[in-house]
Protein backbone atom coordinates (compact mmCIF):
# COMPACT_ATOMS: atom_id res chain seq x y z
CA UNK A 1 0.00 0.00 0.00
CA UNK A 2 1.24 3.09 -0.44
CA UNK A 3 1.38 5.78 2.45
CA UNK A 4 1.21 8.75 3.40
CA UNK A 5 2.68 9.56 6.99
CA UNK A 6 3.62 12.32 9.36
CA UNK A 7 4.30 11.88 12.77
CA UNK A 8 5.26 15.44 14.30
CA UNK A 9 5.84 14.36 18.06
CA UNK A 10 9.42 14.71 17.91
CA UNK A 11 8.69 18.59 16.33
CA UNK A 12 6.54 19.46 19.40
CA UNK A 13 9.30 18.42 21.85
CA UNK A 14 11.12 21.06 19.93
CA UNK A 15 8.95 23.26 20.05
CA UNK A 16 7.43 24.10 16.41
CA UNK A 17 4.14 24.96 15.42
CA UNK A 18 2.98 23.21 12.80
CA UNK A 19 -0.44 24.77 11.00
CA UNK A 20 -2.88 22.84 8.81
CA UNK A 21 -5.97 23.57 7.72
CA UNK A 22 -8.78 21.85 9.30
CA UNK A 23 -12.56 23.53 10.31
CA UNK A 24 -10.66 25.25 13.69
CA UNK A 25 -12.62 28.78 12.88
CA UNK A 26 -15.69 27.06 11.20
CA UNK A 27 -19.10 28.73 11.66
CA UNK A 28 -21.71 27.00 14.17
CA UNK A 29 -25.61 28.61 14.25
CA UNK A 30 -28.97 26.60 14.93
CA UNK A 31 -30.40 29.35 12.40
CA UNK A 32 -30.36 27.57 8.98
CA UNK A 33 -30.38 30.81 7.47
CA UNK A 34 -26.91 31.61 8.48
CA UNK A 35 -25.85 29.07 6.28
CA UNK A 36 -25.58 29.88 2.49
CA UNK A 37 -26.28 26.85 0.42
CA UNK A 38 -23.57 24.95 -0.54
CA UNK A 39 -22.88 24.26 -4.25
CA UNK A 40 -20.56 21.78 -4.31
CA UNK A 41 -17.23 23.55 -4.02
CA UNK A 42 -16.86 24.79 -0.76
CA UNK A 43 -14.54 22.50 1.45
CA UNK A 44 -16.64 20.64 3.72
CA UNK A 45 -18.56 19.73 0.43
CA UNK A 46 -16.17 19.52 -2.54
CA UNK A 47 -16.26 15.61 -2.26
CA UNK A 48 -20.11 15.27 -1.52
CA UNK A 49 -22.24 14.53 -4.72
CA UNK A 50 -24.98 17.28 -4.43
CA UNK A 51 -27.58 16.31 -6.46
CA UNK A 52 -28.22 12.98 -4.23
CA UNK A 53 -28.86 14.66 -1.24
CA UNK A 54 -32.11 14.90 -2.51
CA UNK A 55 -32.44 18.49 -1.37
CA UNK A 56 -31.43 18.59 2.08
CA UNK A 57 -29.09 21.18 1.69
CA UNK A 58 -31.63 24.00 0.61
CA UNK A 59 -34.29 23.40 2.02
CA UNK A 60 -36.37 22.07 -0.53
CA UNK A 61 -36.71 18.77 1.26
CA UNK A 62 -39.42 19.32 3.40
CA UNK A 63 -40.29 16.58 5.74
CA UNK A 64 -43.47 13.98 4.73
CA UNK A 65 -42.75 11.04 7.66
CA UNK A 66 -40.64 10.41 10.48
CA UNK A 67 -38.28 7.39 11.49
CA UNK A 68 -39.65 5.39 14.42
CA UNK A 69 -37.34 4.21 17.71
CA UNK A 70 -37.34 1.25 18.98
CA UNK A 71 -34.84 0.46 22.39
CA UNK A 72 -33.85 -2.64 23.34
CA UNK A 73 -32.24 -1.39 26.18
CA UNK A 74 -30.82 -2.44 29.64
CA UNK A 75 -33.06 -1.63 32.62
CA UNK A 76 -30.94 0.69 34.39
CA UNK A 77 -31.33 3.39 31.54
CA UNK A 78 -34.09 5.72 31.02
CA UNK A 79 -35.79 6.56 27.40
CA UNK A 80 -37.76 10.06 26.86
CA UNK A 81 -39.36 10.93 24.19
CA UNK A 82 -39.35 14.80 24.05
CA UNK A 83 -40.44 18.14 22.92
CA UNK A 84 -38.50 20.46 20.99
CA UNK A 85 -38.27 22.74 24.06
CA UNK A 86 -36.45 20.42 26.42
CA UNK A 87 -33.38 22.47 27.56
CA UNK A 88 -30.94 19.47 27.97
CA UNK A 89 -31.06 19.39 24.03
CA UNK A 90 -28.04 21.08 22.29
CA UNK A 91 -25.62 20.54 25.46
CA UNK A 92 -23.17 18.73 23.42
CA UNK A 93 -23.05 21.15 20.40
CA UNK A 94 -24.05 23.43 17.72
CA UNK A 95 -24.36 22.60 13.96
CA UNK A 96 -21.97 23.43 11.87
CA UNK A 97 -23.17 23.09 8.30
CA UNK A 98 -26.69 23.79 6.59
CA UNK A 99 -28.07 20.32 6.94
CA UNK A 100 -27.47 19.84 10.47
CA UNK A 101 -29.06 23.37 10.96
CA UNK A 102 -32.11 21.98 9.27
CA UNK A 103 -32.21 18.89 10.69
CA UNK A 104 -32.29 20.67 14.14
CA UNK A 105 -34.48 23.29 13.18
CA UNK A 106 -36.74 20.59 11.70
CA UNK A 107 -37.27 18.01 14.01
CA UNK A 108 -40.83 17.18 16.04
CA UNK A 109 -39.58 14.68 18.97
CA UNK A 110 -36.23 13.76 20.24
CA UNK A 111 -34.87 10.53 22.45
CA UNK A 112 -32.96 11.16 25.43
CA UNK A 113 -31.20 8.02 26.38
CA UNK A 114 -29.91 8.95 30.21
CA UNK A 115 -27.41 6.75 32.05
CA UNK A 116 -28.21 7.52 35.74
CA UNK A 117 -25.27 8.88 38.13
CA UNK A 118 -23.07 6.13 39.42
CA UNK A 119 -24.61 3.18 37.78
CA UNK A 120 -23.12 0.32 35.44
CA UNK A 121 -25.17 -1.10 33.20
CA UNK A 122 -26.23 -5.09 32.99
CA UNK A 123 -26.29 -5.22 29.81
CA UNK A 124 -25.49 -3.47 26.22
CA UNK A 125 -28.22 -1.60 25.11
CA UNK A 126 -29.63 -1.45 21.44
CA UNK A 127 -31.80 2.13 20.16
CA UNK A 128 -32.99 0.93 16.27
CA UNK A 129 -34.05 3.82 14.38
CA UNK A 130 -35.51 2.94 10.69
CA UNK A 131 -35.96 5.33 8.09
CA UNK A 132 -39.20 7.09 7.12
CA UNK A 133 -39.72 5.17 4.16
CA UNK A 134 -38.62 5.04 0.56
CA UNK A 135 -39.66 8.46 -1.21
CA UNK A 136 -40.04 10.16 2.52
CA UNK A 137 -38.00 12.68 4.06
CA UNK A 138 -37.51 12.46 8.13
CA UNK A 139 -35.36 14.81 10.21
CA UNK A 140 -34.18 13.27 13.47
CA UNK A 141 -32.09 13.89 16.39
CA UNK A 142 -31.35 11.72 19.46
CA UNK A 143 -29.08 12.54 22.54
CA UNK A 144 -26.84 10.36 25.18
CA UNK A 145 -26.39 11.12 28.42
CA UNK A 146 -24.25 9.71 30.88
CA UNK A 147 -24.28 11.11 34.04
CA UNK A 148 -20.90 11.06 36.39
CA UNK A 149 -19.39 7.88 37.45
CA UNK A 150 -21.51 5.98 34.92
CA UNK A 151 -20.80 2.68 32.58
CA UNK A 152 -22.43 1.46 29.69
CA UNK A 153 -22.65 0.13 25.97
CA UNK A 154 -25.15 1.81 23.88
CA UNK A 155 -25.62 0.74 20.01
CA UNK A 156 -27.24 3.23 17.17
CA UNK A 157 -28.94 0.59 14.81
CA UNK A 158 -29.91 2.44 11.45
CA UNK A 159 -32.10 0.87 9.30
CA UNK A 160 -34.61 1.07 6.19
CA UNK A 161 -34.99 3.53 3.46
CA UNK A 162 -36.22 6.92 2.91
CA UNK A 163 -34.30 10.62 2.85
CA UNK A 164 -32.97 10.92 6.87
CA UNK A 165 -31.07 13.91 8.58
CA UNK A 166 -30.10 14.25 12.19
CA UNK A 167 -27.80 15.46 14.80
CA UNK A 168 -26.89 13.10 17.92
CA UNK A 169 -25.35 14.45 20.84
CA UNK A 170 -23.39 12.35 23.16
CA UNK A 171 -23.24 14.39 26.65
CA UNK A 172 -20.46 12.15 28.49
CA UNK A 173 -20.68 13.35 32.51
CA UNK A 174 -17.14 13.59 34.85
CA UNK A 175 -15.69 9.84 35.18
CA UNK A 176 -17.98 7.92 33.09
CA UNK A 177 -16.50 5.45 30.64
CA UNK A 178 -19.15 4.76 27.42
CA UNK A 179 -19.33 2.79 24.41
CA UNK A 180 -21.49 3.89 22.11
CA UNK A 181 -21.87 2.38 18.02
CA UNK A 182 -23.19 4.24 15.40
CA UNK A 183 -24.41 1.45 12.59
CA UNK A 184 -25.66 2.86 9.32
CA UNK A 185 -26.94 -0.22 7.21
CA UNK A 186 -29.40 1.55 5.30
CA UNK A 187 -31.21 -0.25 2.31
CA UNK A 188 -30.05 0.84 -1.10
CA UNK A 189 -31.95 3.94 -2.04
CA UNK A 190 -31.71 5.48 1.73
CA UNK A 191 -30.02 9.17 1.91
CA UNK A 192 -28.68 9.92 5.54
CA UNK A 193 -26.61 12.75 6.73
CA UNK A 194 -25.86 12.63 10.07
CA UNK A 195 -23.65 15.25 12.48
CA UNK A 196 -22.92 13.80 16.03
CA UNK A 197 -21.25 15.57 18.88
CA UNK A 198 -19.45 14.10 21.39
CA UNK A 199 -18.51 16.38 24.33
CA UNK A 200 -16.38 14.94 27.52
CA UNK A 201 -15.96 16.24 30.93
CA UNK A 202 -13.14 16.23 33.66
CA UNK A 203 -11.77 12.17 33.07
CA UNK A 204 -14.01 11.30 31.15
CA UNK A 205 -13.90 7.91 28.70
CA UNK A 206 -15.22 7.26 25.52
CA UNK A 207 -15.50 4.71 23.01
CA UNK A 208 -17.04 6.12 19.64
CA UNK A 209 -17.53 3.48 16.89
CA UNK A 210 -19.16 4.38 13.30
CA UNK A 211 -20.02 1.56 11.22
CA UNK A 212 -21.16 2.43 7.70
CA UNK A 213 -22.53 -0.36 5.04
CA UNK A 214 -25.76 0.05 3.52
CA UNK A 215 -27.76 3.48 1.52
CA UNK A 216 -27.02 5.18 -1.50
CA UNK A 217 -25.43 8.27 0.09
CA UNK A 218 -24.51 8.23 4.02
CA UNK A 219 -22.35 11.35 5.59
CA UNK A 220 -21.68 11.13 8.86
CA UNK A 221 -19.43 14.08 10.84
CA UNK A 222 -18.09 13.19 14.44
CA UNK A 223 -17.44 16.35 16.43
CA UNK A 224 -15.32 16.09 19.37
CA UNK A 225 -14.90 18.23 22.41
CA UNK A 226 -13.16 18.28 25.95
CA UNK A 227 -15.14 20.01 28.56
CA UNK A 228 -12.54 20.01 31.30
CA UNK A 229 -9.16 18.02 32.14
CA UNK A 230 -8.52 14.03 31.48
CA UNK A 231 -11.14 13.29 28.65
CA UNK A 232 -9.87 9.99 26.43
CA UNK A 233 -11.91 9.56 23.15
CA UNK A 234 -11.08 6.89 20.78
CA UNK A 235 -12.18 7.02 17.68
CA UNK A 236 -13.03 4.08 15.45
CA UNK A 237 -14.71 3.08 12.00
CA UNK A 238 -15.17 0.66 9.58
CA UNK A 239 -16.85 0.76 6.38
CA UNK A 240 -17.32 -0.44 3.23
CA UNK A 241 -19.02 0.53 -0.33
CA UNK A 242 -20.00 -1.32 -2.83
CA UNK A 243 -20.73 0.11 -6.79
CA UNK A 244 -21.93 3.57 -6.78
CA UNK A 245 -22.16 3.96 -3.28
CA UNK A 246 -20.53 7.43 -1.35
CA UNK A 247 -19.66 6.88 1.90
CA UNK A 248 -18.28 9.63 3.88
CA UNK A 249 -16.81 10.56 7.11
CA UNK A 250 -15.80 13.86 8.48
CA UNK A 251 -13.93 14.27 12.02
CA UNK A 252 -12.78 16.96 14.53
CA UNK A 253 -11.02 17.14 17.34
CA UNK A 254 -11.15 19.66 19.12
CA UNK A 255 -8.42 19.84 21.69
CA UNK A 256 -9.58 22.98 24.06
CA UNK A 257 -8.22 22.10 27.63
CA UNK A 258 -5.09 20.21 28.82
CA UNK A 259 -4.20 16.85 29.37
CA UNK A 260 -6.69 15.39 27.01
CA UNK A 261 -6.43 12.34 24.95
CA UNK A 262 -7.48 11.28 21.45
CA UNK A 263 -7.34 7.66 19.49
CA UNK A 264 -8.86 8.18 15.77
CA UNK A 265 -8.79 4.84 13.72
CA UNK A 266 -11.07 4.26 10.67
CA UNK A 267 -10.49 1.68 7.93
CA UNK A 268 -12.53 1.06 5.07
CA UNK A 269 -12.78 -1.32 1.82
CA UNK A 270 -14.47 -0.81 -1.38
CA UNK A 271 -15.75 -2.43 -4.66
CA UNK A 272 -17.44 -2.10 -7.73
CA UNK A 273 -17.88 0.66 -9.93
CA UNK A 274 -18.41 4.09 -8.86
CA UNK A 275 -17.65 2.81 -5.26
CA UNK A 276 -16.49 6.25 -3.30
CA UNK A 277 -15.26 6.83 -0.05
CA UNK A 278 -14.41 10.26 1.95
CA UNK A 279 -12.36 10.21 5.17
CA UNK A 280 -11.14 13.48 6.61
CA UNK A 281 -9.70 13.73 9.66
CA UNK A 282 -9.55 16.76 11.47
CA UNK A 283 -7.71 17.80 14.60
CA UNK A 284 -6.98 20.79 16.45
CA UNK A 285 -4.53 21.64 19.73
CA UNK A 286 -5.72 25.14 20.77
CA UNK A 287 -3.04 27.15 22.42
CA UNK A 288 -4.23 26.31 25.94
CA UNK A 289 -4.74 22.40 25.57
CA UNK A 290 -1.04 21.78 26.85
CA UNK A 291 0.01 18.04 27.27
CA UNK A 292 -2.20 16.82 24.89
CA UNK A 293 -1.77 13.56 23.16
CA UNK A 294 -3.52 12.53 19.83
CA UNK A 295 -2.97 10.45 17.11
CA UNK A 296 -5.29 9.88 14.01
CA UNK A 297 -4.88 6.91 11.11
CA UNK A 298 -7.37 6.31 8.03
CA UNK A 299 -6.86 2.94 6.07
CA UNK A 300 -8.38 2.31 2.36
CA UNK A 301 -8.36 -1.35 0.48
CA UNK A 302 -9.39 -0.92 -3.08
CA UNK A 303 -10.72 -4.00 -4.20
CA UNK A 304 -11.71 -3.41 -7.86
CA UNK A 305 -10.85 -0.96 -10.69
CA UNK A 306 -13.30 1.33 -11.04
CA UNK A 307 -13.25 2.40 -6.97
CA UNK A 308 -11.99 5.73 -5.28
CA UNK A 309 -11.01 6.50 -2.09
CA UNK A 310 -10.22 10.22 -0.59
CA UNK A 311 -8.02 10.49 2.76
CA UNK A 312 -7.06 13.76 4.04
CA UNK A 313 -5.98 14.05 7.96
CA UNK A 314 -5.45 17.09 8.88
CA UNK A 315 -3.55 18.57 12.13
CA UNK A 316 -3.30 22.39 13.73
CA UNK A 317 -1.46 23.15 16.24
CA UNK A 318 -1.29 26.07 18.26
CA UNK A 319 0.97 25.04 21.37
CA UNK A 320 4.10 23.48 21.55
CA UNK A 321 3.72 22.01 24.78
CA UNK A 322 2.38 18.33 24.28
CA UNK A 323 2.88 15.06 25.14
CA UNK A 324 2.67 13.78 21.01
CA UNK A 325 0.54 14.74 17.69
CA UNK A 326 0.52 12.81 14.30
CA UNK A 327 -1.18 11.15 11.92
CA UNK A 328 -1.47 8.78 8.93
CA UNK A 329 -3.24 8.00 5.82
CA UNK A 330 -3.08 4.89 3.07
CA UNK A 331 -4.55 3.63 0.56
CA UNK A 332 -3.79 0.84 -2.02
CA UNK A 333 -4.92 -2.31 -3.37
CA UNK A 334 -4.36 -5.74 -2.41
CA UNK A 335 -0.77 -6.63 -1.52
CA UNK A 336 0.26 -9.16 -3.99
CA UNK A 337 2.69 -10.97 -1.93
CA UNK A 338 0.16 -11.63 0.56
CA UNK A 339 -1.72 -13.27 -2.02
CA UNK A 340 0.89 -15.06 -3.37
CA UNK A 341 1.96 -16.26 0.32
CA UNK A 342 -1.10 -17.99 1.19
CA UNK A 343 -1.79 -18.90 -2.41
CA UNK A 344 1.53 -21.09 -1.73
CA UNK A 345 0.22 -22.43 1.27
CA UNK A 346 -2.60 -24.30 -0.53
CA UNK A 347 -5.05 -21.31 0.20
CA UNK A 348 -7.31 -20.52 -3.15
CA UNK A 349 -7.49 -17.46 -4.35
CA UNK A 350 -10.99 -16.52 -3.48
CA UNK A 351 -10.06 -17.56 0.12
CA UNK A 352 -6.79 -15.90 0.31
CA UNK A 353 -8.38 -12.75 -0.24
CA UNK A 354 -11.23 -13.17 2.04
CA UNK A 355 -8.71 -13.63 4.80
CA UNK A 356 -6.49 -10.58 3.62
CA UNK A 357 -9.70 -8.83 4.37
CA UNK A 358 -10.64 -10.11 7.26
CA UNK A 359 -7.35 -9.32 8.29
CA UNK A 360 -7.70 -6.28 6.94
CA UNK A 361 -10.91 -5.50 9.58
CA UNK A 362 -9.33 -7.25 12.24
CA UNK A 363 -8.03 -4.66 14.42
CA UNK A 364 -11.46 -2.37 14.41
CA UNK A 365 -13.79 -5.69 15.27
CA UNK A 366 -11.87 -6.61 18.05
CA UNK A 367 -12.42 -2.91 19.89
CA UNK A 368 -16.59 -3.35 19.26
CA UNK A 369 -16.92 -5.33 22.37
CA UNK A 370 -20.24 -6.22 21.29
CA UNK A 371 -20.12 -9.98 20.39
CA UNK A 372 -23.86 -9.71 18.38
CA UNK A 373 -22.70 -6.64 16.53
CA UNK A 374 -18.91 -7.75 15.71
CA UNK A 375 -20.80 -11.10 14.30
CA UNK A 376 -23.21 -9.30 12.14
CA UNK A 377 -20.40 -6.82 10.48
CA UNK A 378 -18.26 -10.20 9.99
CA UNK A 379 -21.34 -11.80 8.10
CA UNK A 380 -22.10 -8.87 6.06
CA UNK A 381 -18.14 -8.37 5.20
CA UNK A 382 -18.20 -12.01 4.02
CA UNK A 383 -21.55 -10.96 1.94
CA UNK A 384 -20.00 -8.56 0.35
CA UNK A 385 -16.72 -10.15 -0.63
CA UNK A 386 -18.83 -12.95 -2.06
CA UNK A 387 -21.48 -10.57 -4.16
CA UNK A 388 -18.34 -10.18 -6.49
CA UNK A 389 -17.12 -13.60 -6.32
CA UNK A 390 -13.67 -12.34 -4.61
């Protein structure tokens, strides 16, 4: 594979800056009127093909149904179904582009999953939201709370068809450790763009997994903040497209306060033609967030001709005062010598690269910590491998 690398640790010690550009100053309203409407060229869109968001960048997609909820969830926790007016909603963040704006201006009822102070939960908890319907629009938003001192695993199923925007907010209290996975396996035609904010406070923990499979078009933008002192967020994906899917997946990091932590790890695979994957990776070290250690890394198997992949980390640093900064980005096709290893081993061909990909996958499945979940994506990577006979 070929890579891309830079690993700028050894700068810091030494005290450089080192600028990038990333969305550090980028605009945040709930008013979707302080957006203009993007064309297609402006950065956080340039990659984004426009005319299949089926309008939910200017407005013209007006919601006709709503997705429904469904919790299979441990007992501990407690589900709400609220109003618009609830004033927990928004804690974690603000929108930052037009469709998020929209999506929170456009929404009816929200879920408010609560993890109650000091309590560990018996069991991993699954929310299943399905889509509105094919030809229907839905706007959505859902929000996680974990109160201080709290444990649990919380799973974001995303299913069924239809046009879906939404903003989820993960609200992590002081000392709570959380896993939460984001699934999007959407049926073919589905649209969803989704913007999710994660915000951390003093020692926080968090485990933030985004699985992407299914839909025509799914965008999903992980915002990260630190709140106060000791927040660890690790950062993991997996996806994969098949022909003429566009899967993307915008991150920030936003590095604020000191002695914070960050982990970002996505890896995707693709097939078929017209296949198209986004990853950018965005981090920032404000000048106050001394002793601040982050690393990002984006990973891209192109399986067939006829497939694109676009990786762009980014890094901005303001301070030279941290513990380590860097990233990494490749992407390539199968290693031949690989093939021809296990090929020599007695392994067919069809086999060998089913194992190169499972390989491939191995080090994001084994972080999900959800034995039903890691067995689904498993069967649905083998599906896919075998839809083109590989």
């Amino acid at each position: 594979m070929s890579v891309t690398e830079n690993n700028v640790s050894e700068a810091m010690r030494e005290g450089v800056v080192i600028p990038a550009t990333s969305r550090a100053e980028r605009f945040t309203s709930y008013d979707v009127e302080a957006f203009e409407v993007p064309g297609g060229r402006e950065e956080n869109w340039r990659f984004t093909p426009m005319k299949r968001l089926r309008g939910l960048h200017d407005g013209s997609a007006a919601a006709s149904g709503s997705a429904t909820v469904d919790a299979d969830a441990a007992p501990e926790l407690k589900i709400e179904t609220v109003g618009r007016d609830d004033e927990r909603l928004g804690a974690a963040g603000v929108p930052s582009d037009r469709i998020a704006a929209q999506a929170y201006s456009s929404f009816t009822e929200a879920t408010v999953i609560t993890v109650p102070k000091e309590t560990k939960t018996s069991k991993p908890s699954t929310v299943k939201i399905t889509g509105p319907g094919e030809g229907k629009v839905a706007y959505g938003h859902v929000q996680v709370r974990a109160e201080q001192f709290s444990e649990a695993v919380i799973v974001l199923d995303h299913a069924g068809s239809g046009t879906y925007a939404d903003n989820v907010e993960f609200v992590i209290g002081d000392s709570a450790n959380v896993t939460v996975v984001s699934v999007q396996d959407w049926a073919d035609d589905a649209v969803h763009v989704s913007e999710q904010h994660l915000k951390l406070g003093r020692d926080a923990t968090l485990k933030h997994i985004v699985i992407t499979l299914g839909g025509d078009l799914v965008r999903v933008s992980p915002t990260a903040t630190f709140a106060d002192k000791g927040g660890d967020v690790e950062m993991l994906g997996l996806y994969f497209a098949d022909e003429a899917q566009h899967q993307e997946h915008r991150l920030f990091v936003d590095h604020a306060v000191p002695n914070c932590k960050s982990r970002v790890m996505y890896k995707g695979a693709l097939q078929g033609e017209g296949a198209h994957t986004v990853w950018v990776g965005d981090v920032l070290i404000r000048a106050a967030a001394e002793a601040t250690d982050t690393y990002e890394l984006n990973r891209n198997l192109v399986l067939t001709p006829g497939a694109r992949a676009d990786s762009i980390p980014n890094l901005e640093i303001e301070t030279g005062e941290i513990e380590g900064a860097g990233h990494a980005s490749a992407t390539g096709r199968f290693d031949d010598e690989q093939l021809f290893y296990l090929q020599s081993r007695g392994i067919g061909e069809d086999a060998a690269r089913r194992l190169v990909v499972r390989g491939f996958f191995h080090e994001i499945l084994v972080k999900i910590g959800v034995p039903e979940v890691r067995e689904r994506l498993e069967a649905a990577i083998e599906a896919e491998l075998e839809a083109v006979g590989a």
